[in-house]
Protein backbone atom coordinates (compact mmCIF):
# COMPACT_ATOMS: atom_id res chain seq x y z
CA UNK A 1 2.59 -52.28 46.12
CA UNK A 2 4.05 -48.65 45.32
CA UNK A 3 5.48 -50.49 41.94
CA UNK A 4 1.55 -51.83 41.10
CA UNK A 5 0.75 -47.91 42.01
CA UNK A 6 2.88 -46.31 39.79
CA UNK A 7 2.64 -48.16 36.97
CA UNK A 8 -1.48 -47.49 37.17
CA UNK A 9 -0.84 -43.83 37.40
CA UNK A 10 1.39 -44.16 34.47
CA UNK A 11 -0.96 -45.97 32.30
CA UNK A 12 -3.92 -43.51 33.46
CA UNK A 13 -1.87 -40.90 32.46
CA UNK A 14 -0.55 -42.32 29.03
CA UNK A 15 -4.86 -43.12 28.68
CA UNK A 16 -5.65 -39.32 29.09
CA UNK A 17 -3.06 -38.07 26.77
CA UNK A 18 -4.03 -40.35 24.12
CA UNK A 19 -7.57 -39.82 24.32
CA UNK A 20 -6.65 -36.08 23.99
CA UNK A 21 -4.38 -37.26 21.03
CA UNK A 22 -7.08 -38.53 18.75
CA UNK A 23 -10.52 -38.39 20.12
CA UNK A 24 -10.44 -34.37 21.55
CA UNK A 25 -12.95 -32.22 20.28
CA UNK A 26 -12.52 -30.07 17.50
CA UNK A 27 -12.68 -26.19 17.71
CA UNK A 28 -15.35 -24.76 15.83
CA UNK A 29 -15.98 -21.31 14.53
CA UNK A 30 -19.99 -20.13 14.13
CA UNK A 31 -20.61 -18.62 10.80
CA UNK A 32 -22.64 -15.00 11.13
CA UNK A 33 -25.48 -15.41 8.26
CA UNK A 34 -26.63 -12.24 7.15
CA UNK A 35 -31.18 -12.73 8.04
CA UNK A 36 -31.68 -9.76 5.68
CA UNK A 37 -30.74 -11.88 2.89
CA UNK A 38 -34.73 -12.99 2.41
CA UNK A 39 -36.74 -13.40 -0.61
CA UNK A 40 -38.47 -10.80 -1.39
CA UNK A 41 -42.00 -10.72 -2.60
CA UNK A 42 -44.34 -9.16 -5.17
CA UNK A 43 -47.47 -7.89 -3.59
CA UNK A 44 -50.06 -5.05 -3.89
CA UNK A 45 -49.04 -2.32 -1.91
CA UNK A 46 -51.32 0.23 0.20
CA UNK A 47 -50.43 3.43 -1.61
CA UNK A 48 -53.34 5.11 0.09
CA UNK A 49 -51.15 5.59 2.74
CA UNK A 50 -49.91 8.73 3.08
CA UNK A 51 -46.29 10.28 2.74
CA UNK A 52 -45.21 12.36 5.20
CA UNK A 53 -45.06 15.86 5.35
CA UNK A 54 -42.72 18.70 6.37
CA UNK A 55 -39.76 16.49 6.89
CA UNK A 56 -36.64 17.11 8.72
CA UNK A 57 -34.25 19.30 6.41
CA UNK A 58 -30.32 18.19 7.06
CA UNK A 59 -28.41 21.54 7.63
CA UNK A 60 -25.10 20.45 8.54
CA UNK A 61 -23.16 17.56 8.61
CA UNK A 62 -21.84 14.81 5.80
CA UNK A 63 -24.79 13.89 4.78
CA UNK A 64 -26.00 17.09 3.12
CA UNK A 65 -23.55 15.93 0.42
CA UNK A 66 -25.75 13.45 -0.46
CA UNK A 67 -26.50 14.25 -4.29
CA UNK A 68 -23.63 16.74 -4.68
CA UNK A 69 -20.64 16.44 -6.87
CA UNK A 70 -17.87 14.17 -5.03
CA UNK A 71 -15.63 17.57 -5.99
CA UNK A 72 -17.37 19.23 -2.94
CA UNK A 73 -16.33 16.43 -0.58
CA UNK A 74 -12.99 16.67 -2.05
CA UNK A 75 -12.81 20.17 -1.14
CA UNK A 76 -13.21 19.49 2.00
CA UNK A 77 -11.97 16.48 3.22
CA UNK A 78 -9.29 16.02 0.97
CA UNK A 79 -8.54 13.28 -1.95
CA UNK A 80 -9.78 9.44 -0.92
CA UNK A 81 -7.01 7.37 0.28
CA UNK A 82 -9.07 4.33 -1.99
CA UNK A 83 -11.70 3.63 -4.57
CA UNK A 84 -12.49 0.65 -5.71
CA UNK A 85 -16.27 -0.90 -7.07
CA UNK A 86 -18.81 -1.96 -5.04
CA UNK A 87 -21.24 -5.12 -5.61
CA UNK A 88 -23.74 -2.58 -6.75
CA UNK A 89 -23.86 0.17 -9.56
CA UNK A 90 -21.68 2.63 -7.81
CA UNK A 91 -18.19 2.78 -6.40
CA UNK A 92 -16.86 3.27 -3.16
CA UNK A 93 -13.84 6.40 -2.01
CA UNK A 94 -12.61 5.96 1.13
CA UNK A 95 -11.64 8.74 3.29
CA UNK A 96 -9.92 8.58 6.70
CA UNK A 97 -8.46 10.09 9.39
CA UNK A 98 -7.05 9.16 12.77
CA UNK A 99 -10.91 9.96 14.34
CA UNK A 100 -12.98 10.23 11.10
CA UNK A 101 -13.47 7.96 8.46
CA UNK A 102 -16.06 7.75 5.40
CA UNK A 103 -17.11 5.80 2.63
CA UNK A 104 -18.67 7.77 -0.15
CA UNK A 105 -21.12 5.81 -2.71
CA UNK A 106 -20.44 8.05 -5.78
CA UNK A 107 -22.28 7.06 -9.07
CA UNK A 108 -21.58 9.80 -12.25
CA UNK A 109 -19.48 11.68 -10.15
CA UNK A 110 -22.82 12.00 -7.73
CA UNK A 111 -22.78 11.15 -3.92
CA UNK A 112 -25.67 8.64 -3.29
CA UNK A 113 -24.30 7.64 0.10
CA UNK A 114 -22.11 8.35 3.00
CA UNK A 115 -20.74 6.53 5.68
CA UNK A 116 -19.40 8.13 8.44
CA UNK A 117 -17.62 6.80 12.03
CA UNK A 118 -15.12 7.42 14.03
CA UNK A 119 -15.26 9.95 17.32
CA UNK A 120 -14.96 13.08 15.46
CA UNK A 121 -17.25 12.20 12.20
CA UNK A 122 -19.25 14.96 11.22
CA UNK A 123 -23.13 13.42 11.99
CA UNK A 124 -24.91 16.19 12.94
CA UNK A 125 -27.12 16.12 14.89
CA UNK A 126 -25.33 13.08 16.39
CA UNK A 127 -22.33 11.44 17.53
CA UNK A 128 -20.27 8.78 17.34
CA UNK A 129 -20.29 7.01 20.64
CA UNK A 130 -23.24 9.00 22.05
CA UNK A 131 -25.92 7.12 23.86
CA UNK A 132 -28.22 5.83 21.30
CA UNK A 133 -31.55 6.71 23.58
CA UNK A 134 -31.21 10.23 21.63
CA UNK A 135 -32.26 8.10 18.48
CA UNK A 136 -35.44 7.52 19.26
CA UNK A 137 -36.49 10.79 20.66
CA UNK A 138 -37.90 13.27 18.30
CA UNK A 139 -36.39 11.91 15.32
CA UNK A 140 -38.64 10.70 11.99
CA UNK A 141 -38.28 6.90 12.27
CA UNK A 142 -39.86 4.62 9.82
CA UNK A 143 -40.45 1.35 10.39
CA UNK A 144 -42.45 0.55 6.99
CA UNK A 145 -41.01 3.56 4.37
CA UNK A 146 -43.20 3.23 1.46
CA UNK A 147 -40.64 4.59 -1.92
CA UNK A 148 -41.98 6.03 -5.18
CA UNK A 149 -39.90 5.83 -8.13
CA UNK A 150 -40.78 5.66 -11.95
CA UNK A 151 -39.78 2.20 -11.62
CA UNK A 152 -42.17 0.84 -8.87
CA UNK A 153 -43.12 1.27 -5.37
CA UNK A 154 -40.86 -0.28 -2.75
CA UNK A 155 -41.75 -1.24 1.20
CA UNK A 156 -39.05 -2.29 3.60
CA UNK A 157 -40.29 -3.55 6.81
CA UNK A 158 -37.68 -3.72 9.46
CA UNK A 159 -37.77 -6.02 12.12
CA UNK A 160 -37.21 -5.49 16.25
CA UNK A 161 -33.49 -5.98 15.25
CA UNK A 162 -33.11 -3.52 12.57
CA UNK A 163 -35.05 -1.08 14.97
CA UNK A 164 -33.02 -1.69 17.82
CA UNK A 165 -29.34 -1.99 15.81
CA UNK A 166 -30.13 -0.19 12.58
CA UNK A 167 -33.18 2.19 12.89
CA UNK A 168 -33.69 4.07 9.59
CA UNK A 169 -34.45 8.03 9.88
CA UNK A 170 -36.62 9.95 7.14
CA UNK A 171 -34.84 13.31 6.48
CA UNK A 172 -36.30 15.49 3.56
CA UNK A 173 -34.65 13.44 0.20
CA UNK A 174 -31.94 11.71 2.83
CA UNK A 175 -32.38 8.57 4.24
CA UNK A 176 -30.33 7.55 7.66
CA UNK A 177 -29.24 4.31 8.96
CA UNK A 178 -27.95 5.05 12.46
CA UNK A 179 -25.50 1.76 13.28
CA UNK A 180 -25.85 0.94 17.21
CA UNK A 181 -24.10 -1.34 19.35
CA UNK A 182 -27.42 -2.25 21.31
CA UNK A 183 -24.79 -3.93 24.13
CA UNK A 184 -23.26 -1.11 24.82
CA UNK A 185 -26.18 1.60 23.40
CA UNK A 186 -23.73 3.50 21.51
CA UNK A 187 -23.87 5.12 18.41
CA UNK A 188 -21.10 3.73 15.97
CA UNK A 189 -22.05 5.23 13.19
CA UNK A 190 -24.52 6.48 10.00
CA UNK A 191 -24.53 6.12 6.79
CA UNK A 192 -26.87 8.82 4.56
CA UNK A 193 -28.52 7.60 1.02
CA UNK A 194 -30.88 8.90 -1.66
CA UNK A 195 -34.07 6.64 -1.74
CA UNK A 196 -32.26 5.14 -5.07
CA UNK A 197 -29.66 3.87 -3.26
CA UNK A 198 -31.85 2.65 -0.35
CA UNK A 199 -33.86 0.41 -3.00
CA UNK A 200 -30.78 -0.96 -4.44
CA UNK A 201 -28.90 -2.00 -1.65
CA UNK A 202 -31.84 -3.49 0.13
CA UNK A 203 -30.56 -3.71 3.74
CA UNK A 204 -34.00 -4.27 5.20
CA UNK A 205 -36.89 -7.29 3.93
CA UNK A 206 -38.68 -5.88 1.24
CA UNK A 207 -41.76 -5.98 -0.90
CA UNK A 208 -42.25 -4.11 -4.20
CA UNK A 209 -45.03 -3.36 -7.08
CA UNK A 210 -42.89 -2.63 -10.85
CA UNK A 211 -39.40 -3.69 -11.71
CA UNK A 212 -37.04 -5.67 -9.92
CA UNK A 213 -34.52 -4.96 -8.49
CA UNK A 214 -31.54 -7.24 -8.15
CA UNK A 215 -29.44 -6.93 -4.77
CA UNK A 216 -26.01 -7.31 -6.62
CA UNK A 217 -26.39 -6.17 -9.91
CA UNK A 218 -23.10 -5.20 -10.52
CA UNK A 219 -21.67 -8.95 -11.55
CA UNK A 220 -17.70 -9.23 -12.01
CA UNK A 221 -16.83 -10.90 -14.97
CA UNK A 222 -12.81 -10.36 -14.75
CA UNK A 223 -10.67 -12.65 -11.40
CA UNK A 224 -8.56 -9.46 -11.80
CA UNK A 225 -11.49 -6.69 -10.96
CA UNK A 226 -13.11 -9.55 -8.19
CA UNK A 227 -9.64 -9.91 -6.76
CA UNK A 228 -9.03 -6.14 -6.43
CA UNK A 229 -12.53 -5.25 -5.05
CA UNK A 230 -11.87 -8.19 -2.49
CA UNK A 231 -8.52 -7.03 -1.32
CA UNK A 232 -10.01 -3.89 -0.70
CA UNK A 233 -13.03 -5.27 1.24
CA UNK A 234 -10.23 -7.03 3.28
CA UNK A 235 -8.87 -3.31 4.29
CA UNK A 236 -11.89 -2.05 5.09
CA UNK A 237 -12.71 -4.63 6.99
CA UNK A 238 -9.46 -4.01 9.10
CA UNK A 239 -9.94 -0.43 9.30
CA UNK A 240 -13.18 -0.46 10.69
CA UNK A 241 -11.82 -3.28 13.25
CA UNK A 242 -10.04 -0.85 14.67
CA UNK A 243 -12.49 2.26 14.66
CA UNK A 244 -15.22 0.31 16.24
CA UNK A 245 -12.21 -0.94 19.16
CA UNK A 246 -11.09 2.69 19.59
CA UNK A 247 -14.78 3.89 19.87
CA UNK A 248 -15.31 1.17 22.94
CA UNK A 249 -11.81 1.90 24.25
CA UNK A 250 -9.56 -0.50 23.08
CA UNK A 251 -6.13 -0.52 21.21
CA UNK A 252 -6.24 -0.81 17.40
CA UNK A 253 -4.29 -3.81 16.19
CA UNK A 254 -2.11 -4.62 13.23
CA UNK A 255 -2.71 -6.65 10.45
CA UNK A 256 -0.22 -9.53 9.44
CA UNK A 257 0.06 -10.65 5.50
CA UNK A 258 0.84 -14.64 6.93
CA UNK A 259 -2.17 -14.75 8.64
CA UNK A 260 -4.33 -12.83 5.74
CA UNK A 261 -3.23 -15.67 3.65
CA UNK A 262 -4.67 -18.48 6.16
CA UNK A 263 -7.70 -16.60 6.50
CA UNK A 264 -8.06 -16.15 2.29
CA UNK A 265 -7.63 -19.97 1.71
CA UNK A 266 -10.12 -20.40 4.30
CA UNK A 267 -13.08 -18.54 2.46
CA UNK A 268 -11.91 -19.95 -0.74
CA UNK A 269 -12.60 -23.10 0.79
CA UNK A 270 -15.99 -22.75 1.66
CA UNK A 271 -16.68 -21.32 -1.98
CA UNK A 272 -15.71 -24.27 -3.27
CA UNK A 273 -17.35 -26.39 -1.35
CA UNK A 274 -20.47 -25.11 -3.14
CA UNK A 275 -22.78 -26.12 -0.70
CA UNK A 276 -25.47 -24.63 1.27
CA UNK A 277 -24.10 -21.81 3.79
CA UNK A 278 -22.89 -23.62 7.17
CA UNK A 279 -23.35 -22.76 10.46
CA UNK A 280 -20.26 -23.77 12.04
CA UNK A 281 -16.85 -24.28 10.31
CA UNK A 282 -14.02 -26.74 11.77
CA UNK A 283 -10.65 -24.99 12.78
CA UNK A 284 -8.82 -25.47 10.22
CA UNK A 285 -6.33 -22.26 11.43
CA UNK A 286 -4.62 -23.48 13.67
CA UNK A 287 -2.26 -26.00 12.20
CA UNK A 288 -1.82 -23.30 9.31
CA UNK A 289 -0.08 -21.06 11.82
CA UNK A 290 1.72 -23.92 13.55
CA UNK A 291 3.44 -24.74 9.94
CA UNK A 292 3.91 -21.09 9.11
CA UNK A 293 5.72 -21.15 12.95
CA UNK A 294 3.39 -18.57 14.36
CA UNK A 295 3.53 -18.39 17.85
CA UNK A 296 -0.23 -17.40 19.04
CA UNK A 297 -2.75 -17.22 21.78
CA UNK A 298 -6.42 -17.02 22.31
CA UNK A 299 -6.71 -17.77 18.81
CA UNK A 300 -10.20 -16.42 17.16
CA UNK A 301 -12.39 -16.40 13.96
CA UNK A 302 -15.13 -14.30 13.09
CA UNK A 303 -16.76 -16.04 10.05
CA UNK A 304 -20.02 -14.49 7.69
CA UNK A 305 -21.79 -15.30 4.99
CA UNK A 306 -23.82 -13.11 2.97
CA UNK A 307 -23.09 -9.85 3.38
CA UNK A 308 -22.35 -7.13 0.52
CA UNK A 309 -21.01 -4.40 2.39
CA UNK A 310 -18.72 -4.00 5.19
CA UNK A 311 -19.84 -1.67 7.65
CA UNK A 312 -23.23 -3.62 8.16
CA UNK A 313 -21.13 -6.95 8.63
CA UNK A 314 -19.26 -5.27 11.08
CA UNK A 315 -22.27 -4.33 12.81
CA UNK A 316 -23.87 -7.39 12.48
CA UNK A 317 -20.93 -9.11 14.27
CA UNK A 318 -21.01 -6.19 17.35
CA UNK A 319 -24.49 -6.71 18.05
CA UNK A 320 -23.62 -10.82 18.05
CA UNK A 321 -22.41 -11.35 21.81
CA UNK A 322 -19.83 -14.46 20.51
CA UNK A 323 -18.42 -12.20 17.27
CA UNK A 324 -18.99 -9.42 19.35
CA UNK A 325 -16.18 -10.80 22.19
CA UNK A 326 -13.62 -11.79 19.36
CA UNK A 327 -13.89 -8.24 17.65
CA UNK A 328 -13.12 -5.91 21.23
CA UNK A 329 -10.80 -8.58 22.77
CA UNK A 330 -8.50 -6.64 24.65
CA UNK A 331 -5.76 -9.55 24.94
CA UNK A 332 -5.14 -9.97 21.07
CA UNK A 333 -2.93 -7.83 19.39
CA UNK A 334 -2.96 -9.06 15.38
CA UNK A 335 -5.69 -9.81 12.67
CA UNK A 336 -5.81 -11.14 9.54
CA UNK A 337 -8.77 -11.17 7.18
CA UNK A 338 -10.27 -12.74 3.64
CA UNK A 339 -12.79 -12.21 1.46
CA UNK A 340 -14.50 -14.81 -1.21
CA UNK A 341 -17.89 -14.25 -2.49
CA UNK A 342 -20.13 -13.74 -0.39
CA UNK A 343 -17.75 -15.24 2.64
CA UNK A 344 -16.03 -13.28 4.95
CA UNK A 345 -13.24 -14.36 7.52
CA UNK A 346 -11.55 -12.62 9.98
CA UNK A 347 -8.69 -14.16 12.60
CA UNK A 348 -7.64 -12.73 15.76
CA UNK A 349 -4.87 -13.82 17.60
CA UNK A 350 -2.09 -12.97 20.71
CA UNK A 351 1.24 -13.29 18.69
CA UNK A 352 4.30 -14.20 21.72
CA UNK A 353 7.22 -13.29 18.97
């Protein structure tokens, strides 16, 4: 009888593993789609409506160099560590420090944009990590800015997200996005813009009477110049990793090249797929680390699709409780990142070595 008992625990046992073996379920990743990526529509516009008046005047702070020469910044902050092209019609010159960092938009040697974070960024009247609830008290908020150009008239309409994770302030000839972490109600960071720059880059739905204008204008027709301004993307991406984990108290983590090179054959895969945006990718990570002999836990992937800058994926991915959890995981200590198109990976992981 103990024989007939052991040999049924033995073949329940040998049943489990095998199931395991080949029928187990496979891990899946969810793929962050960027909903500002809309069609846009041609309508009349009410231009009755009127502009306001006697707006806010920036005194201090980065973004009064919005429209100076990028030879002012310089004299200030120094030389940018980076530059490299944007998807749009201007560039983009990074410039960081241990608790600041900033991303200038120059176009003609003009500053159309900057984008500031870290905890000592220079966002007056703000700051980084402050509770957001100052925001929306006595500030000019817009909700539906109506722009006048000689090309058109523009209206972006934000939605109860975009309010309540990227709220747009009217200054006088300075725009604001103000980046919050709606979890947490922090302020991450802002980025400042002309009203040209606003229309180009499009980051809320909009609706326009006069010329179009095309979200990524600025087409690469070299590998060499797409490969560059990817590898750069990639950095970026990694740097503000780490700025937004510092902000919410957690240790920065490294980068590894092994694992930058899973995650850059993974986003070249889904390009060539050429098919319609998923929602979910297959892991297809972790027997790429097994052969490169990686020893890893609490393996990770933060996936998009759609986005053409960087500091709005990354806030797209805080304020998205799953991404949200892989980006500030306290347990993981190495990242590796890719960029393809319009596809955007990033892998976290516990390296044992």
């Amino acid at each position: 009888m103990r024989n007939i008992i052991i040999k049924i625990i033995l073949i329940v046992v040998a049943g489990t593993f095998l199931f395991y073996l080949f029928y187990s379920p496979t891990l899946k990743f969810d793929v962050l789609q960027n909903p500002k990526k809309v069609t846009r529509t041609t309508e009349p516009i009410n231009s009755k409506k009127e502009a306001p008046t006697n707006l806010p005047k920036l005194e201090k702070g980065v973004g009064t160099f919005v429209g100076q020469d990028v030879s002012n910044f310089i004299k200030s902050y120094g030389y940018p560590t980076r530059i490299y092209d944007s998807s749009f019609s201007y560039e983009n010159q990074i410039y960081k420090d241990k608790d600041q960092y900033y991303i200038l938009g120059v176009k003609n040697n003009k500053i159309v944009s900057v984008y500031a974070t870290g905890m000592m960024a220079d966002i007056h009247p703000f700051k980084v990590g402050m509770q957001s609830d100052v925001v929306f008290n006595g500030n000019q908020l817009v909700s539906e800015p109506i722009i006048k150009t000689s090309k058109g008239q523009y209206r972006f309409e934000l939605s109860e997200v975009d309010i309540k994770t990227l709220p747009l302030i009217e200054y006088d000839n300075v725009f604001a996005q103000v980046f919050i972490d709606r979890i947490s109600n922090k302020i991450m960071a802002i980025q400042y813009m002309n009203k040209e720059h606003l229309i180009e880059v499009q980051p809320y739905a909009m609706s326009y009477n006069g010329e179009t204008i095309e979200r990524t204008a600025n087409k690469d027709e070299h590998k060499l110049s797409e490969v560059a301004k990817n590898s750069n993307k990639v950095l970026t991406m990694f740097e503000l990793t780490n700025m937004m984990r510092v902000i919410q108290g957690r240790d920065p983590i490294n980068s590894n090249e092994q694992i930058n090179n899973i995650a850059q054959k993974e986003v070249l895969r889904l390009m060539d797929a050429n098919e319609e945006t998923p929602t979910v990718v297959n892991d297809e990570i972790g027997k790429e680390l097994d052969q490169r002999n990686i020893s890893y836990k609490n393996l990770a992937q933060n996936i998009a699709a759609n986005f053409d800058d960087v500091p709005t994926l990354i806030n797209s991915w805080l304020n998205s409780e799953h991404h949200r959890e892989n980006l500030l995981d306290k347990s993981v200590n190495e990242m590796g990142g890719g960029v393809s198109g319009d596809y955007y990976s990033l892998i976290f992981i516990k390296n044992e070595k």
